[in-house]
C-alpha atoms as a PDB file:
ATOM      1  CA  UNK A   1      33.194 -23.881  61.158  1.00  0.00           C
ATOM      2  CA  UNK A   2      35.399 -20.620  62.619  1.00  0.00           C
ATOM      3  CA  UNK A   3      33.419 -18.858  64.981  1.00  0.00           C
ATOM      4  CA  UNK A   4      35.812 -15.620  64.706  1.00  0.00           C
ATOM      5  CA  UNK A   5      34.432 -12.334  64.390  1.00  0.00           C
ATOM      6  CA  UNK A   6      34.027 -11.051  61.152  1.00  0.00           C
ATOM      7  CA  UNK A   7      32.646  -7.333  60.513  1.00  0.00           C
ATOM      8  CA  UNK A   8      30.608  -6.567  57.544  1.00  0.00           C
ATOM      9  CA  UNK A   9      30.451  -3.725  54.950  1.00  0.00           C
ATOM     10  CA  UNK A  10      27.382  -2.968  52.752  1.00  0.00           C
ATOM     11  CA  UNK A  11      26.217  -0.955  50.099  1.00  0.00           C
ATOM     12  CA  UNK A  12      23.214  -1.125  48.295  1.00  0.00           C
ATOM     13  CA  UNK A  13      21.548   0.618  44.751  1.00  0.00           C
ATOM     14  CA  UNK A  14      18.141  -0.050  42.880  1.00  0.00           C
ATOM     15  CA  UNK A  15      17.599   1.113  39.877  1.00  0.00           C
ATOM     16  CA  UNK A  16      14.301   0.967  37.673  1.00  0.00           C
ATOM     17  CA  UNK A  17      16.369   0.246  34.464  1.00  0.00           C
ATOM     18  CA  UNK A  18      15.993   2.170  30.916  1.00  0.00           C
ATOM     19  CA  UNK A  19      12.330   0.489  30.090  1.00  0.00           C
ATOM     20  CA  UNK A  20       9.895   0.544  32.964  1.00  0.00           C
ATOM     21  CA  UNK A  21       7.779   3.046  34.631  1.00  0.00           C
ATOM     22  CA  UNK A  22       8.152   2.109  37.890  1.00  0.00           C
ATOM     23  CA  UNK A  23      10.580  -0.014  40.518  1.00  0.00           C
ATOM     24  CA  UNK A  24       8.851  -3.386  41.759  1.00  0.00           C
ATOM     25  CA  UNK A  25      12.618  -4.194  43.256  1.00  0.00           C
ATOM     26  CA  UNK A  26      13.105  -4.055  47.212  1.00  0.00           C
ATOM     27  CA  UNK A  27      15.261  -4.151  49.305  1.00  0.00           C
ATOM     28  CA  UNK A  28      16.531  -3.850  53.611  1.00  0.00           C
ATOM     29  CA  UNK A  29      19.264  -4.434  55.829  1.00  0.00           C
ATOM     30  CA  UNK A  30      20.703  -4.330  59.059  1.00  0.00           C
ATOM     31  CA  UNK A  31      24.564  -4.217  60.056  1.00  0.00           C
ATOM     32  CA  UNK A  32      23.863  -4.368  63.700  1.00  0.00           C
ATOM     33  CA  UNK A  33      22.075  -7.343  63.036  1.00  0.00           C
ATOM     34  CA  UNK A  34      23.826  -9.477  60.541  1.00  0.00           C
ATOM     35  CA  UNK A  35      20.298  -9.215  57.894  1.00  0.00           C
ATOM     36  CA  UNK A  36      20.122  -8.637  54.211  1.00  0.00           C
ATOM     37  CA  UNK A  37      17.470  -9.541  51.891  1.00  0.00           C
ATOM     38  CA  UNK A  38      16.407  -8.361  48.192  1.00  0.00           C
ATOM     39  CA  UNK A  39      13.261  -8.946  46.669  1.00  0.00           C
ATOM     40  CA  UNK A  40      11.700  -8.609  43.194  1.00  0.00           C
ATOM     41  CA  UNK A  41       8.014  -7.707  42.341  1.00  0.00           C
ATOM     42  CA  UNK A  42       5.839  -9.478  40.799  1.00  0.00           C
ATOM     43  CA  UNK A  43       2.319  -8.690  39.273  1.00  0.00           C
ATOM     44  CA  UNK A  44       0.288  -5.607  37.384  1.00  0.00           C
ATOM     45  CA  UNK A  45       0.360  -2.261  38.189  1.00  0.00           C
ATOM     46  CA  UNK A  46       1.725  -1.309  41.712  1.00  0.00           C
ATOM     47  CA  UNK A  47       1.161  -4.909  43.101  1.00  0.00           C
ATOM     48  CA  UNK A  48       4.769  -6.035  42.457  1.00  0.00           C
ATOM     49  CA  UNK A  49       6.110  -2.861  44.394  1.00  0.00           C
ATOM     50  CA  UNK A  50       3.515  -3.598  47.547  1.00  0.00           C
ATOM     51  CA  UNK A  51       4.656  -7.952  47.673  1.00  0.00           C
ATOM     52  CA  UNK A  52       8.496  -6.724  47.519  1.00  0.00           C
ATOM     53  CA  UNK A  53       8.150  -3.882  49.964  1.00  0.00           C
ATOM     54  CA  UNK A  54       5.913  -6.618  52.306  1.00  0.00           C
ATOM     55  CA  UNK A  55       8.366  -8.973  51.397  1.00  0.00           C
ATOM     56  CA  UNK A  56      11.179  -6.979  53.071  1.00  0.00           C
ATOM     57  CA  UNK A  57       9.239  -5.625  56.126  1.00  0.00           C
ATOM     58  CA  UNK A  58       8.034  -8.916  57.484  1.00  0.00           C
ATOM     59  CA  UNK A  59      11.599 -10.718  57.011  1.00  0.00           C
ATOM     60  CA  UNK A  60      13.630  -7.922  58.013  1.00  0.00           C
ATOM     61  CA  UNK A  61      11.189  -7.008  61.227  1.00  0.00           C
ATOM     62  CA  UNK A  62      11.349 -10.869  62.597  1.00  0.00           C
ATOM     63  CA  UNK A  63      15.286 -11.460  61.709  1.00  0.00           C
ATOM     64  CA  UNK A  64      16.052  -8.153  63.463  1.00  0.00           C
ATOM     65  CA  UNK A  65      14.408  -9.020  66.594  1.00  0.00           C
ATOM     66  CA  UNK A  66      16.368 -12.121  66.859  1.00  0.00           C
ATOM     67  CA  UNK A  67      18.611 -12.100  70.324  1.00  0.00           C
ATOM     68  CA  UNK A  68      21.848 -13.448  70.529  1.00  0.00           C
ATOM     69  CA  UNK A  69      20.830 -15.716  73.461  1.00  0.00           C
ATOM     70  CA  UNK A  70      17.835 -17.257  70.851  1.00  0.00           C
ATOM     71  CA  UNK A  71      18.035 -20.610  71.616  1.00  0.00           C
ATOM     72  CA  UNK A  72      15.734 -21.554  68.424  1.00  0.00           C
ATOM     73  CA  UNK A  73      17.797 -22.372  65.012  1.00  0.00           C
ATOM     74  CA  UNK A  74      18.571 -19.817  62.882  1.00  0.00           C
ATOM     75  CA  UNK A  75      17.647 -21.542  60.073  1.00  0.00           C
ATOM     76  CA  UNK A  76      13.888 -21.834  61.854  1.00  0.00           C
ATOM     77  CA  UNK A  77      14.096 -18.245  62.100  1.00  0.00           C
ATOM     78  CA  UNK A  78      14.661 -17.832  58.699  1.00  0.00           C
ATOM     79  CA  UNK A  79      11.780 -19.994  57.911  1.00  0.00           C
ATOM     80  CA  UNK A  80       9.174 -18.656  59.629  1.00  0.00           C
ATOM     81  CA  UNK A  81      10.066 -15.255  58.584  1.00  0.00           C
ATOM     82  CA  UNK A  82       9.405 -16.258  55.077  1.00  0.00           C
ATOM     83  CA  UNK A  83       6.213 -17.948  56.229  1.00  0.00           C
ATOM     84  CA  UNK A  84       5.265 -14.511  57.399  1.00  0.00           C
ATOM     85  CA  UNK A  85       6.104 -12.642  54.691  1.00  0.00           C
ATOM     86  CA  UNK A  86       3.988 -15.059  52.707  1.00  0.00           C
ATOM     87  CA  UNK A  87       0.759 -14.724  54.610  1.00  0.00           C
ATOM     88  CA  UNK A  88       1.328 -10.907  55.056  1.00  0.00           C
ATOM     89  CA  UNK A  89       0.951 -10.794  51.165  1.00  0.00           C
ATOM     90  CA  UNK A  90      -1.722 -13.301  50.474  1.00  0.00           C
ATOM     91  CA  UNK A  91      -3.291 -11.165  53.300  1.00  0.00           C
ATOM     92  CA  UNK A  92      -3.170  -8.168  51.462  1.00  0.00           C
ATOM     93  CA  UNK A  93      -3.851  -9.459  48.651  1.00  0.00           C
ATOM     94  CA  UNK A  94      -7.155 -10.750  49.624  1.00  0.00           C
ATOM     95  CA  UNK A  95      -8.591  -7.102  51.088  1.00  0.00           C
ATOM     96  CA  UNK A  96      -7.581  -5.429  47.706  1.00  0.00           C
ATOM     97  CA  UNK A  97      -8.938  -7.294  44.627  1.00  0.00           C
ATOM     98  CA  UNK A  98      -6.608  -4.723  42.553  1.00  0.00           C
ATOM     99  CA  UNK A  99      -3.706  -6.805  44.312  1.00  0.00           C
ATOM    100  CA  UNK A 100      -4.684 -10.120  43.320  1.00  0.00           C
ATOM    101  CA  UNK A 101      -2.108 -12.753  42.154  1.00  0.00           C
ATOM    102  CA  UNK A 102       1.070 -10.181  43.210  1.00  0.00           C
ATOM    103  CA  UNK A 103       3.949 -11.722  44.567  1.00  0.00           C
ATOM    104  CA  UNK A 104       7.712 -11.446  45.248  1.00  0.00           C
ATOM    105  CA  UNK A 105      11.341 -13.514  44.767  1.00  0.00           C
ATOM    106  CA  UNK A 106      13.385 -13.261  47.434  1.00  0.00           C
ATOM    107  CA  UNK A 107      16.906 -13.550  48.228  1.00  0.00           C
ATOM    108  CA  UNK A 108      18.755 -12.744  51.753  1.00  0.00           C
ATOM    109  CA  UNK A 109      21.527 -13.814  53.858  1.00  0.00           C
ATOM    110  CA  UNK A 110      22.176 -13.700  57.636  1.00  0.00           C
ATOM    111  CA  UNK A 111      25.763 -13.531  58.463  1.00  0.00           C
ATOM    112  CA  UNK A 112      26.536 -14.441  62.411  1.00  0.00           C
ATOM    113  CA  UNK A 113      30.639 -14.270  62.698  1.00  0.00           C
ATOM    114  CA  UNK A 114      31.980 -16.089  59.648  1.00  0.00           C
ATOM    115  CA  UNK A 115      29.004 -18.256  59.369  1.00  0.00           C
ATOM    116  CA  UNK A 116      26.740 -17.122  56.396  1.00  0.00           C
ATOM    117  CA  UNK A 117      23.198 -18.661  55.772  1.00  0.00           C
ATOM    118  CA  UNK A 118      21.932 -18.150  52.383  1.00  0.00           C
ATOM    119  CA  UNK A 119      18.115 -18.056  51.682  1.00  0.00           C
ATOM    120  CA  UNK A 120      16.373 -17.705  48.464  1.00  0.00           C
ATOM    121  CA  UNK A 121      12.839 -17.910  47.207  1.00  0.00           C
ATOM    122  CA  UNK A 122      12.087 -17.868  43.290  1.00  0.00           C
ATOM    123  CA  UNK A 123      15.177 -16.207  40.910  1.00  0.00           C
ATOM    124  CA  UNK A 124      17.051 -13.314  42.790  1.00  0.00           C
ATOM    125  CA  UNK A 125      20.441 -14.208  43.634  1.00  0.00           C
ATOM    126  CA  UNK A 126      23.413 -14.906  46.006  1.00  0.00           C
ATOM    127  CA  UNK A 127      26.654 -14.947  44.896  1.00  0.00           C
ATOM    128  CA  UNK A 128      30.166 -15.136  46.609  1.00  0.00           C
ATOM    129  CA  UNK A 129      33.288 -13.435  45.089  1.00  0.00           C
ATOM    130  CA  UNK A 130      36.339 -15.152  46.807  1.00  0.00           C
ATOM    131  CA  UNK A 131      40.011 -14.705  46.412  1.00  0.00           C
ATOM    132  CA  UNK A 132      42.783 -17.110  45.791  1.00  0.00           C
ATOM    133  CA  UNK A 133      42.978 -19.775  48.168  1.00  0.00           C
ATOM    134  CA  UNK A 134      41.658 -23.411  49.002  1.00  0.00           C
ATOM    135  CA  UNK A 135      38.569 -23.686  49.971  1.00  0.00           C
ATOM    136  CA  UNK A 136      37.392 -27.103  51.652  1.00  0.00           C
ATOM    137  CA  UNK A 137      34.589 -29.124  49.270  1.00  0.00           C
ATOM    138  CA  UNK A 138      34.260 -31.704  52.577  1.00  0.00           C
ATOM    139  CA  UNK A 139      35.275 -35.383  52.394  1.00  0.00           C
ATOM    140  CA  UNK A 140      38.614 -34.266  52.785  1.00  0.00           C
ATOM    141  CA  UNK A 141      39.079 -32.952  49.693  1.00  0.00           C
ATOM    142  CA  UNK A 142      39.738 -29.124  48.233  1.00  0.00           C
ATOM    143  CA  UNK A 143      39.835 -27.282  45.356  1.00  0.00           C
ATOM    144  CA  UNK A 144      41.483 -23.707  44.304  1.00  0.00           C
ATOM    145  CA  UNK A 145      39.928 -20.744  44.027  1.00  0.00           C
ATOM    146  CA  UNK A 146      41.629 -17.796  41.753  1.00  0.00           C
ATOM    147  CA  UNK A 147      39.088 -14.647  42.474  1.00  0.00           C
ATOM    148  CA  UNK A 148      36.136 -16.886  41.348  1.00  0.00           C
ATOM    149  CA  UNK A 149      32.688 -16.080  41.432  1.00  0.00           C
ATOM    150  CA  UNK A 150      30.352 -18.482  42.417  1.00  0.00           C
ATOM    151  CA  UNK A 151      26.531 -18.754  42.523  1.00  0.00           C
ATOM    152  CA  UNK A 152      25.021 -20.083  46.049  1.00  0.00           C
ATOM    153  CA  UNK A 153      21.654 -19.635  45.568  1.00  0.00           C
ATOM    154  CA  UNK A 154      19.773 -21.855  43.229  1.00  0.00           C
ATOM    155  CA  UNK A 155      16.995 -20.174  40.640  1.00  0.00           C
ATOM    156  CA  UNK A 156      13.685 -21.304  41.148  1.00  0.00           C
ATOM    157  CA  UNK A 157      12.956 -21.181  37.585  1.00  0.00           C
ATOM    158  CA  UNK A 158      11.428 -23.451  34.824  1.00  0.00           C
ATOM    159  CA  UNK A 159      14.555 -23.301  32.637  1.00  0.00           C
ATOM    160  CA  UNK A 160      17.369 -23.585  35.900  1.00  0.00           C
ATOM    161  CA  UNK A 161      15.022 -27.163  36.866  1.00  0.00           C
ATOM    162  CA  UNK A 162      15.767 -27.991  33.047  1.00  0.00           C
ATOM    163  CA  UNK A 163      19.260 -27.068  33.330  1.00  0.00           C
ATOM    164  CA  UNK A 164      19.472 -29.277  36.778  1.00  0.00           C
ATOM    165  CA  UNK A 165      17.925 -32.204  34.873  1.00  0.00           C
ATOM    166  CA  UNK A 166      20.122 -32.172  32.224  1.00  0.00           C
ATOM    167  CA  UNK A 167      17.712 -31.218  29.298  1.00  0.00           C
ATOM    168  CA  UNK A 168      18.774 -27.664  28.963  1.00  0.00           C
ATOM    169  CA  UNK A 169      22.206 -26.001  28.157  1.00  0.00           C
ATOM    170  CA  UNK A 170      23.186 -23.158  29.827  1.00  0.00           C
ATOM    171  CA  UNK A 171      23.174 -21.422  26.877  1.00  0.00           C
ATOM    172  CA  UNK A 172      20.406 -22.120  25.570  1.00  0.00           C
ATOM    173  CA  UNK A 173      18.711 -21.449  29.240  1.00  0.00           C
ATOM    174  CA  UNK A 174      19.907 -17.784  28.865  1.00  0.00           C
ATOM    175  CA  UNK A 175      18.177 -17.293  25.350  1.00  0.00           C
ATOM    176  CA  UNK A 176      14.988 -19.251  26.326  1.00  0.00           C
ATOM    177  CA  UNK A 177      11.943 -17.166  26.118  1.00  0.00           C
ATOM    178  CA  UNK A 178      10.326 -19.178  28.959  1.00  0.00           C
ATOM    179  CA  UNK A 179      13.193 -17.786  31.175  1.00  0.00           C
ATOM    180  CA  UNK A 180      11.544 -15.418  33.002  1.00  0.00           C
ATOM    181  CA  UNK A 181       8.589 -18.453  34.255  1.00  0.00           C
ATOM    182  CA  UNK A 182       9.609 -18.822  37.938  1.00  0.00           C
ATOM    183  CA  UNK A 183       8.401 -21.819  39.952  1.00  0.00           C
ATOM    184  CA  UNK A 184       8.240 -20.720  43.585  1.00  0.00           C
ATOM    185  CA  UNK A 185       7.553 -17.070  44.659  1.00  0.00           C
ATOM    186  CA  UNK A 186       5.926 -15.322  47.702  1.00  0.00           C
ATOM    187  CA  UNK A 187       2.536 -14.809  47.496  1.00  0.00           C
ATOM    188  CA  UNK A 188       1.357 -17.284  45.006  1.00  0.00           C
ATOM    189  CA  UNK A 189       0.884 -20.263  46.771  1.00  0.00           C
ATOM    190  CA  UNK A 190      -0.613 -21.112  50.589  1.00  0.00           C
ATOM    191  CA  UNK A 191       2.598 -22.332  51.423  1.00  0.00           C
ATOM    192  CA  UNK A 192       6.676 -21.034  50.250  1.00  0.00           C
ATOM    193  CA  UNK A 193       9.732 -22.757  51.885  1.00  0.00           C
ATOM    194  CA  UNK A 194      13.342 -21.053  51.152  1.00  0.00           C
ATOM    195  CA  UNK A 195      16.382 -23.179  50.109  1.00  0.00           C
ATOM    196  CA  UNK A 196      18.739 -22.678  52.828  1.00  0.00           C
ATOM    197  CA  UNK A 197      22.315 -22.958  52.421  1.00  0.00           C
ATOM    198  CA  UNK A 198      25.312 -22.424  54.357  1.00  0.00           C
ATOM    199  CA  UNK A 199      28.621 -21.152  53.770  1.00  0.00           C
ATOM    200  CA  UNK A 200      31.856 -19.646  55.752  1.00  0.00           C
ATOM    201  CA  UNK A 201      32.959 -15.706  54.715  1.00  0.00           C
ATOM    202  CA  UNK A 202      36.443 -15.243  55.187  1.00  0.00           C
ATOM    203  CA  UNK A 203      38.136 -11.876  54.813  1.00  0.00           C
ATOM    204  CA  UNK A 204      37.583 -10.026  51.651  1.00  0.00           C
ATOM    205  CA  UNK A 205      34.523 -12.433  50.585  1.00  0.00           C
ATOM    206  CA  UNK A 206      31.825 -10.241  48.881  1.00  0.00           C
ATOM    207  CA  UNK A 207      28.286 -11.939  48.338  1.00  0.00           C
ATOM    208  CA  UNK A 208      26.338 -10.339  46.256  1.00  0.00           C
ATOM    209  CA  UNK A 209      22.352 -10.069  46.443  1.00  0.00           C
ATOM    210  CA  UNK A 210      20.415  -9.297  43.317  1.00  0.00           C
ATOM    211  CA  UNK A 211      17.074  -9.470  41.258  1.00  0.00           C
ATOM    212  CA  UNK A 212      17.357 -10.839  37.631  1.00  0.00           C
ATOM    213  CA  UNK A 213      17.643  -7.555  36.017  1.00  0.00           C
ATOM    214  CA  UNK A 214      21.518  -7.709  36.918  1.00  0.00           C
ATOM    215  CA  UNK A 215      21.919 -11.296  35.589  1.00  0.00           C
ATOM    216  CA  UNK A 216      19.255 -11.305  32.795  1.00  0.00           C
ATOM    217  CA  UNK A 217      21.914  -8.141  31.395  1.00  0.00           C
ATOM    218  CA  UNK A 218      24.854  -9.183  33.021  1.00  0.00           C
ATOM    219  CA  UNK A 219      27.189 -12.878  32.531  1.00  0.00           C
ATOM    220  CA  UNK A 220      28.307 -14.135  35.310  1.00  0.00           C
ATOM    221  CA  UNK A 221      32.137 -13.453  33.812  1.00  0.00           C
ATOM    222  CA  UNK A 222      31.543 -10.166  33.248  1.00  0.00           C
ATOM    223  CA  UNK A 223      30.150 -10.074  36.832  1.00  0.00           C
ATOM    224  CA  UNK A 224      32.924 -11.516  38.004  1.00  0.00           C
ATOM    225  CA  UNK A 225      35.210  -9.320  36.359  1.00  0.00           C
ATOM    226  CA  UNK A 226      33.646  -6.069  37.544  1.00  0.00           C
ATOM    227  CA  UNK A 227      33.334  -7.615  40.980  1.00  0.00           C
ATOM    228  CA  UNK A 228      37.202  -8.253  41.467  1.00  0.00           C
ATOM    229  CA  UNK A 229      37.835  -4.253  41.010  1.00  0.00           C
ATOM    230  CA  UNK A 230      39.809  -2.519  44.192  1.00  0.00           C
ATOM    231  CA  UNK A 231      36.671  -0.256  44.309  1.00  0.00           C
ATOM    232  CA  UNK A 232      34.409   0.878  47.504  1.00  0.00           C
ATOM    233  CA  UNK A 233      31.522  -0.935  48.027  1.00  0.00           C
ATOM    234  CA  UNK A 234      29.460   2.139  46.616  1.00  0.00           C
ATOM    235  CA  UNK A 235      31.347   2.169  43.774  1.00  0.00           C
ATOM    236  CA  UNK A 236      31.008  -1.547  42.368  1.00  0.00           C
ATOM    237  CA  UNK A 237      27.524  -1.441  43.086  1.00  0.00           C
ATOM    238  CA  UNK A 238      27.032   1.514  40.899  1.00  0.00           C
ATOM    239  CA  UNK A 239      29.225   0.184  38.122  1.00  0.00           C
ATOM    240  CA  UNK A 240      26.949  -2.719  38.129  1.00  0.00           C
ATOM    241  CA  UNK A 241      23.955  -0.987  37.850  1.00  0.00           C
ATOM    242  CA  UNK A 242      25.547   0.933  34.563  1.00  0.00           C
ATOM    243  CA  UNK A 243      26.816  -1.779  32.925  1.00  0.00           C
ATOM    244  CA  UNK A 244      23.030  -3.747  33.022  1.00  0.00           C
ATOM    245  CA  UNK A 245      21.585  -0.371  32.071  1.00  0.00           C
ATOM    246  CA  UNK A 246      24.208  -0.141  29.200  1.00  0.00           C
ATOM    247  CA  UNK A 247      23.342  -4.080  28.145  1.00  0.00           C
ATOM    248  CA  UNK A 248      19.716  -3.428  27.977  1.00  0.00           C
ATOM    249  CA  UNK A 249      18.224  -2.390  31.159  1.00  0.00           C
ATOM    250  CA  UNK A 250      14.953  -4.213  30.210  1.00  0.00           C
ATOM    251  CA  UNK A 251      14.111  -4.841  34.132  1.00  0.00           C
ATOM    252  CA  UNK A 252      14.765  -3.080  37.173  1.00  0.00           C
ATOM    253  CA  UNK A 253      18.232  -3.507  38.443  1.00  0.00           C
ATOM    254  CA  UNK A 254      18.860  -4.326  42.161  1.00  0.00           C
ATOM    255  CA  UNK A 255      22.458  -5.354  43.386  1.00  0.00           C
ATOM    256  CA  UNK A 256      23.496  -5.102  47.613  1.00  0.00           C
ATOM    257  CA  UNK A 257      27.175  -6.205  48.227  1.00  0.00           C
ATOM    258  CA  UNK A 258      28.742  -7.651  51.679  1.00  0.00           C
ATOM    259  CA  UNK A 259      31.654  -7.694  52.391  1.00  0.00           C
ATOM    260  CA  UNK A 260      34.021  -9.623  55.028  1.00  0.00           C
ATOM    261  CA  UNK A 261      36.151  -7.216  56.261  1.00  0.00           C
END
């Protein structure tokens, strides 16, 4: 993989959407750093808001403090910062009985040069926007891209894992009313391991962070569409955040955008 330097643009906008009271979304990053993470309450009253905010603290506090002379794995560093961020809310949760059962999704990359590592927790998401160009699929072979959006992450989510298996369409995954059942979160078990996946950026990539009250409103065509405007960074992140609002906005709406520049 190209170890050239890369630098990377972000923007960032959470909304709480056109039906609830209050914004269990989170989210943090660092430039200097290479760190970006989104998370998405869950639980009653506030609890949601206090496992995403956690969430984002713990991750973004031990990726942060990372050196560049680290001789441990990234990916280890990844891990145990989602470890953390686990215990930190089970922690919590356990001196405030008003906090019981909250948790959090989670979704965050680390970018170091053009090598991107992709972690994800429950059913926020990671997406890459790439223009035209080959793009090696290993075994010697390629395929084309043409401005394609593509989905790195993988939903932990009862109706994804029937997708995966084969007894689910997509279709009728996205009209399910079990879709919003998640199978892996922070803060409801003793124990949450991230999927961890890597990928190379190349100039003009944008990956895209979100919680599910962008793609719950929001195809991933018309996503796709909106995505491959000549906007600022700002800009498509606020378009995004309209157009779920405008389909809906039954959830709140986060959306963070890297780009390779």
């Amino acid at each position: 993989m190209s170890t050239a330097p890369v630098r990377y643009a972000v923007a960032a906008v959470s909304d709480v959407g056109r039906k609830r009271s209050g914004n269990e979304d989170a989210f943090g990053y660092s430039v200097e750093a290479g760190v970006y993470v989104v998370c998405d309450g869950l639980g009653g009253a506030a609890a949601g808001e206090v496992a995403s905010a956690l969430a984002v603290d713990e991750v973004m506090r031990l990726l942060t403090a990372r050196t560049v002379d680290e001789t441990s794995p990234l990916d280890t560093w990844i891990e145990e910062s989602v470890r953390t961020a686990n215990l930190a809310i089970l922690t919590h949760a356990e001196s405030d009985k008003k906090l019981a059962g909250m948790g959090t999704t989670l979704v965050g990359i680390v970018a170091e040069a053009s090598r991107v590592l992709v972690f994800n927790v429950g059913d926020s998401r990671c997406y890459r926007m790439r223009k035209a160009g080959p793009e090696p699929t290993g075994m010697g072979r390629s395929v084309e891209e043409r401005g394609s959006l593509q989905q790195i992450s993988l939903d932990h989510s009862l109706v994804q894992e029937q997708v995966r298996l084969g007894r689910m369409s997509i279709d009728e995954a996205a009209h399910s009313p079990l879709r919003s059942i998640i199978t892996r979160a922070l803060g409801t078990q003793g124990e949450a391991e991230p999927d961890l996946f890597e990928v190379e950026a190349k100039a003009g990539d944008i990956f895209l962070l979100c919680s599910d009250g962008l793609t719950n409103e929001l195809s991933d065509a018309t996503i796709e569409s909106m995505l491959a405007a000549d906007l600022p960074l700002d800009e498509l992140c606020a378009s995004l955040i309209a157009a779920a609002n405008e389909a809906g906005g039954r959830d709140n709406i986060t959306c963070l955008l890297v780009r390779a520049e």
